[in-house]
N, C-alpha and C. Protein backbone atom coordinates (compact mmCIF):
# COMPACT_ATOMS: atom_id res chain seq x y z
N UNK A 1 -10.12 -41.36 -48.18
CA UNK A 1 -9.24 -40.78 -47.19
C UNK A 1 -7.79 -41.02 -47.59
N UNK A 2 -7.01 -39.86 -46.90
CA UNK A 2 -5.35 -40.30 -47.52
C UNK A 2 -4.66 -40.30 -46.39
N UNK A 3 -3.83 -40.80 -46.43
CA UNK A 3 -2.73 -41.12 -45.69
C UNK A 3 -1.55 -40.34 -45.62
N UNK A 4 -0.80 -39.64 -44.33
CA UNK A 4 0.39 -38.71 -43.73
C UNK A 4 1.19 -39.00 -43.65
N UNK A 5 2.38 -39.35 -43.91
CA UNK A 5 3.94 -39.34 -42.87
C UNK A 5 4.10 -38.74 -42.85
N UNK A 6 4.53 -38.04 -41.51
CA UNK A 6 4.65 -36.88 -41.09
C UNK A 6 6.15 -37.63 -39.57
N UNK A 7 7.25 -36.68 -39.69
CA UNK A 7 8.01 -37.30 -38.33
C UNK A 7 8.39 -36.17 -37.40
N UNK A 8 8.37 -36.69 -36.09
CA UNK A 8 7.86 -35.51 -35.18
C UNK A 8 9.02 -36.36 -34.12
N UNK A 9 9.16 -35.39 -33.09
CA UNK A 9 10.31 -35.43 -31.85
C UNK A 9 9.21 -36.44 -31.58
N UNK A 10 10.07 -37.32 -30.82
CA UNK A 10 9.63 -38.73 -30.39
C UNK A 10 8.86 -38.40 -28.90
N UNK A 11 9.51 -37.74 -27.90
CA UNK A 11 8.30 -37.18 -26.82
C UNK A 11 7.20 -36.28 -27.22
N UNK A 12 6.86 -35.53 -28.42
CA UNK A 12 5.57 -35.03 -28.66
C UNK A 12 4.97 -36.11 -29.33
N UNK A 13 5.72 -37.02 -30.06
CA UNK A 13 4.95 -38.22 -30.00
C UNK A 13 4.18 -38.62 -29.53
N UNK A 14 4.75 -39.93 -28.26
CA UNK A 14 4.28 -40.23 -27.04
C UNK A 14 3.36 -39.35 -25.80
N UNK A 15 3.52 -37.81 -26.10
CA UNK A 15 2.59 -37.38 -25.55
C UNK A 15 1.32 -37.25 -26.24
N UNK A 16 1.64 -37.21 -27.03
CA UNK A 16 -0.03 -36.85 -28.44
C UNK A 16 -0.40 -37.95 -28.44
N UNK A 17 0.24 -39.22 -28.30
CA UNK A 17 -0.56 -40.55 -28.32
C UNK A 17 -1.28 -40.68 -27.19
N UNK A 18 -0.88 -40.50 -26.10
CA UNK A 18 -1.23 -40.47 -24.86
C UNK A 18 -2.66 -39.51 -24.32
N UNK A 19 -2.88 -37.84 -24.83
CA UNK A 19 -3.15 -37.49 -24.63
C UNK A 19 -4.73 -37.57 -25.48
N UNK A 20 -4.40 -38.33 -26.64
CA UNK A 20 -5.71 -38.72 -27.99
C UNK A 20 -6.43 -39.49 -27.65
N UNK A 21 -5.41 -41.03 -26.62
CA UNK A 21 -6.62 -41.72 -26.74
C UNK A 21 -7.15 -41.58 -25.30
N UNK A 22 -6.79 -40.46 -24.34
CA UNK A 22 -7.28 -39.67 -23.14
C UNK A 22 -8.80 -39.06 -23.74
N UNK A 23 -8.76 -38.88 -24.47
CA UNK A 23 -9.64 -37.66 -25.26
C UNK A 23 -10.83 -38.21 -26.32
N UNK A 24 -10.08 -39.31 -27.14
CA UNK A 24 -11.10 -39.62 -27.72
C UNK A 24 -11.23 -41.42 -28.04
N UNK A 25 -10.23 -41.93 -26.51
CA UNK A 25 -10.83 -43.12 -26.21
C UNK A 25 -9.68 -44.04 -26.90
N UNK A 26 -9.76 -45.29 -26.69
CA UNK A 26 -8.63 -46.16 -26.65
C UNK A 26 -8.68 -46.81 -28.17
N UNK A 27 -10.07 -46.72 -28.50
CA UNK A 27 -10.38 -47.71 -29.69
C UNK A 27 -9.69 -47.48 -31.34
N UNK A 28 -9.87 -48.03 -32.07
CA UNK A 28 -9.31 -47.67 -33.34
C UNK A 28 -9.70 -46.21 -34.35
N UNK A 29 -8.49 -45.66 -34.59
CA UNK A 29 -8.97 -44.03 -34.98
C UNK A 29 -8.70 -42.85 -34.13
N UNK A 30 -8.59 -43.36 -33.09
CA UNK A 30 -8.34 -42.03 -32.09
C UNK A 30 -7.28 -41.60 -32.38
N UNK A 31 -6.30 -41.61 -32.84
CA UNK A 31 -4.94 -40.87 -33.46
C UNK A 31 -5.57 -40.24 -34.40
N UNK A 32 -5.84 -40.64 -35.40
CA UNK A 32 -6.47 -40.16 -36.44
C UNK A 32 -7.66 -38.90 -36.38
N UNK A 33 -8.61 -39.18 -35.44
CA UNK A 33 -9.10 -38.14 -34.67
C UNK A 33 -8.52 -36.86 -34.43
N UNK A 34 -7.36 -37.32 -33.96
CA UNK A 34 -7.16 -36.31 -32.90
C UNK A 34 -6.31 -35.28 -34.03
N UNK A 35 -5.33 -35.91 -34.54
CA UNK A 35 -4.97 -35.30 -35.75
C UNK A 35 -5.68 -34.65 -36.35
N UNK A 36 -6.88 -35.37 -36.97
CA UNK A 36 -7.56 -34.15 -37.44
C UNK A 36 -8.03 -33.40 -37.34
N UNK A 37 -8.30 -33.42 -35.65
CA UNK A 37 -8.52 -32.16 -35.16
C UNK A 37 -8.00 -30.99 -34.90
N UNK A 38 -6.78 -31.75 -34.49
CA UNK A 38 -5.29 -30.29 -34.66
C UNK A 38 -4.98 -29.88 -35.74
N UNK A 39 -5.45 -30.73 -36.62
CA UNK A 39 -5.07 -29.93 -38.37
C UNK A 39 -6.00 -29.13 -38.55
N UNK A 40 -7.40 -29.21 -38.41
CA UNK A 40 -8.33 -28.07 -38.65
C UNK A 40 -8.22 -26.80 -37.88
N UNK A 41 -7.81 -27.38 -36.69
CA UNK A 41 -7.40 -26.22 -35.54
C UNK A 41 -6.63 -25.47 -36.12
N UNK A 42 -5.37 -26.03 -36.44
CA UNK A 42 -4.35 -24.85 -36.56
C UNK A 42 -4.40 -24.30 -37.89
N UNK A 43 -4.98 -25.01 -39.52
CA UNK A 43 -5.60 -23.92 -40.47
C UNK A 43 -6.59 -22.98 -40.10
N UNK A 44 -7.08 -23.50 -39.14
CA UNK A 44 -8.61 -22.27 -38.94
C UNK A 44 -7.44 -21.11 -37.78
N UNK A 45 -6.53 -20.99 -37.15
CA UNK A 45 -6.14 -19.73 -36.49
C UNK A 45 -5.03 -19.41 -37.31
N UNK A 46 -4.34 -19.95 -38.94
CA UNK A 46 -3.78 -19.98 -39.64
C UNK A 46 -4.34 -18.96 -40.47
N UNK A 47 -5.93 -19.21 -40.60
CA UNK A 47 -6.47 -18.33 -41.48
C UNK A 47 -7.02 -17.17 -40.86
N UNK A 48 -7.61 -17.57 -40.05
CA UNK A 48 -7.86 -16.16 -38.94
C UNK A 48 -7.06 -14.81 -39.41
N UNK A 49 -5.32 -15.81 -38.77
CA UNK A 49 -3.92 -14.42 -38.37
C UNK A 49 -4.01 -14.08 -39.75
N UNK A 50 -4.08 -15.01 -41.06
CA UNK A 50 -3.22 -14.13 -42.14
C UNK A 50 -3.93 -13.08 -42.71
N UNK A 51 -5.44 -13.15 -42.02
CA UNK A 51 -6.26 -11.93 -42.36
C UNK A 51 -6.11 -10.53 -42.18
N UNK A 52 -5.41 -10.81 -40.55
CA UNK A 52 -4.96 -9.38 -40.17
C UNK A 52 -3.84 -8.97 -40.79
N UNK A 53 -3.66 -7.22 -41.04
CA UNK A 53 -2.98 -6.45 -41.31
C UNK A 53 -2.46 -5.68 -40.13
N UNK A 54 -1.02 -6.21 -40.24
CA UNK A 54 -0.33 -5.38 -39.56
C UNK A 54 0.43 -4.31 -39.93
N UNK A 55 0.04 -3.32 -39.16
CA UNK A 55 0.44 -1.49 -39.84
C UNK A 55 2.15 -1.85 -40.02
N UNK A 56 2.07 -0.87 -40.62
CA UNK A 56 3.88 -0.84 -41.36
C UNK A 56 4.51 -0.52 -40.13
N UNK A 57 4.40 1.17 -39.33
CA UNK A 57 4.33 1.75 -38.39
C UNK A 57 3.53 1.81 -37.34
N UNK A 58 3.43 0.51 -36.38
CA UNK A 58 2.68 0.17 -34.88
C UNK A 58 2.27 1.81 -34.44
N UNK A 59 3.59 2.72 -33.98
CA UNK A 59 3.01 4.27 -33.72
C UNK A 59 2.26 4.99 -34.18
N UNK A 60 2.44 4.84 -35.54
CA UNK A 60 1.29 5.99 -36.36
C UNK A 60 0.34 4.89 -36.23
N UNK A 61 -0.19 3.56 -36.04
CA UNK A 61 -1.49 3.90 -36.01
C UNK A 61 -2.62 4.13 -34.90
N UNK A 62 -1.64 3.98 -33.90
CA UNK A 62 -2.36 4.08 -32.51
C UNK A 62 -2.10 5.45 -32.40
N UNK A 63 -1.06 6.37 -33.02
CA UNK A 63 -0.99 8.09 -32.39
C UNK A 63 -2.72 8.65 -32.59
N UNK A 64 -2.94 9.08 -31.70
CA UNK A 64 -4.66 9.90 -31.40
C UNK A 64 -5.45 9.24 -30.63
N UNK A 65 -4.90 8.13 -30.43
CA UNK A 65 -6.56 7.12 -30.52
C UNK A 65 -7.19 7.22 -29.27
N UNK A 66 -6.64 8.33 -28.14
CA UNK A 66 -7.00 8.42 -26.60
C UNK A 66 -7.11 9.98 -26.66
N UNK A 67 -6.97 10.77 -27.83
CA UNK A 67 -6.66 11.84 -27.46
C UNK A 67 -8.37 13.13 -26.63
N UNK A 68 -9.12 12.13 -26.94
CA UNK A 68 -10.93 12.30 -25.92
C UNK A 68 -10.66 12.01 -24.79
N UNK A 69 -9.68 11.51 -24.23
CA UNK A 69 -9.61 10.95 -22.94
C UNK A 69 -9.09 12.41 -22.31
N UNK A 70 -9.81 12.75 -21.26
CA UNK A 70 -9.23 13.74 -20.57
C UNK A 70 -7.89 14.18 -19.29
N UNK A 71 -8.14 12.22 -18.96
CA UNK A 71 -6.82 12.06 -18.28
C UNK A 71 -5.29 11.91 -18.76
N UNK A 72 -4.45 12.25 -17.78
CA UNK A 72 -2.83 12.20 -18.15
C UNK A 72 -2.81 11.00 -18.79
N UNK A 73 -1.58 10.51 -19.16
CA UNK A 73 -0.89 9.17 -19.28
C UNK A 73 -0.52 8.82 -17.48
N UNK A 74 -0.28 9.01 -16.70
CA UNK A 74 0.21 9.28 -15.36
C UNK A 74 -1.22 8.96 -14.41
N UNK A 75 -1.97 9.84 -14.95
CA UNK A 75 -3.54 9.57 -14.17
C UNK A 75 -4.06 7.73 -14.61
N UNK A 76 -4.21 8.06 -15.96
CA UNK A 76 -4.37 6.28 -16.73
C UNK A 76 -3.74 5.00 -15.86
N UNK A 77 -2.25 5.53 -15.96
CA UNK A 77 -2.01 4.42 -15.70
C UNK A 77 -2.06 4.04 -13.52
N UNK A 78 -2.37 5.33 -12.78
CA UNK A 78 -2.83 4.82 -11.44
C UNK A 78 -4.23 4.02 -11.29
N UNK A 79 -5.03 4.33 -12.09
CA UNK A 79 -6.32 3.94 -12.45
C UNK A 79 -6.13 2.75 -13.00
N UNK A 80 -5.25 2.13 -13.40
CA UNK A 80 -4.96 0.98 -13.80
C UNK A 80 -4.60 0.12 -12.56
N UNK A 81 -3.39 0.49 -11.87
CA UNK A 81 -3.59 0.11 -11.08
C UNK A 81 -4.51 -0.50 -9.96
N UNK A 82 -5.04 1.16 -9.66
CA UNK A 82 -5.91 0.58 -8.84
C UNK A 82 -7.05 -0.70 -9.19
N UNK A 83 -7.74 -0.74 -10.30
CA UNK A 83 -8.42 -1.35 -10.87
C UNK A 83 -7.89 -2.91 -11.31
N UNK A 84 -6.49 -3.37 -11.30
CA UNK A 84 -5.93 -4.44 -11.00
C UNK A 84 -5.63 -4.57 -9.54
N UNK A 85 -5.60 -3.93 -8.91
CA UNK A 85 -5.64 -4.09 -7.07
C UNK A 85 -7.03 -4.52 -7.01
N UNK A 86 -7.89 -4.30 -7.30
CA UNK A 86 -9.55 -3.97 -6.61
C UNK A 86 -9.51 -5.89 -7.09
N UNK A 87 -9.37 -6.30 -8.29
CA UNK A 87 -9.64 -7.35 -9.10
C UNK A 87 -8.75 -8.62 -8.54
N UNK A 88 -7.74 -8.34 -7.77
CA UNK A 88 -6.75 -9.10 -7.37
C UNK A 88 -7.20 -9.52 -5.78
N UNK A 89 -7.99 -8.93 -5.35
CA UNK A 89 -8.54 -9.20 -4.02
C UNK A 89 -9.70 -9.97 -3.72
């Protein structure tokens, strides 16, 4: 195993200490734990994002992609509505 220095704002500190050995207990390692859990965490949605391709032009690639839909833009979006009203109750 290897060893980090790593220096961080002194309240995310004290909260990450706080919140590790909340999580994975008071005893020896739980920093260490917890660390390594946020390190795998954030390479694994690190690797996830850099997979996606983002279009050059956001417009061209969504232009068509509703054009089966028989309703307005105007109709869509009351139906939206309503359907966040119905869900909100």
């Amino acid at each position: 195993m290897k060893g980090l220095k790593v220096y961080v704002d002194d309240e995310l500190e004290r909260h990450f200490r706080k919140v590790a050995m909340e999580v994975y207990g008071y005893g020896r390692g739980s920093i260490s734990r917890a660390v390594e859990d946020a390190m795998r965490r954030w390479l694994s949605e690190y690797e996830i994002l850099e997979g996606i391709e983002i279009p050059e032009d956001p417009i061209k690639a969504v232009r068509g992609m509703l054009k089966h839909v028989k309703k307005s833009g105007v109709e869509l979006q009351h139906e939206v509505r309503r359907i966040r009203a119905r869900k909100a109750i």
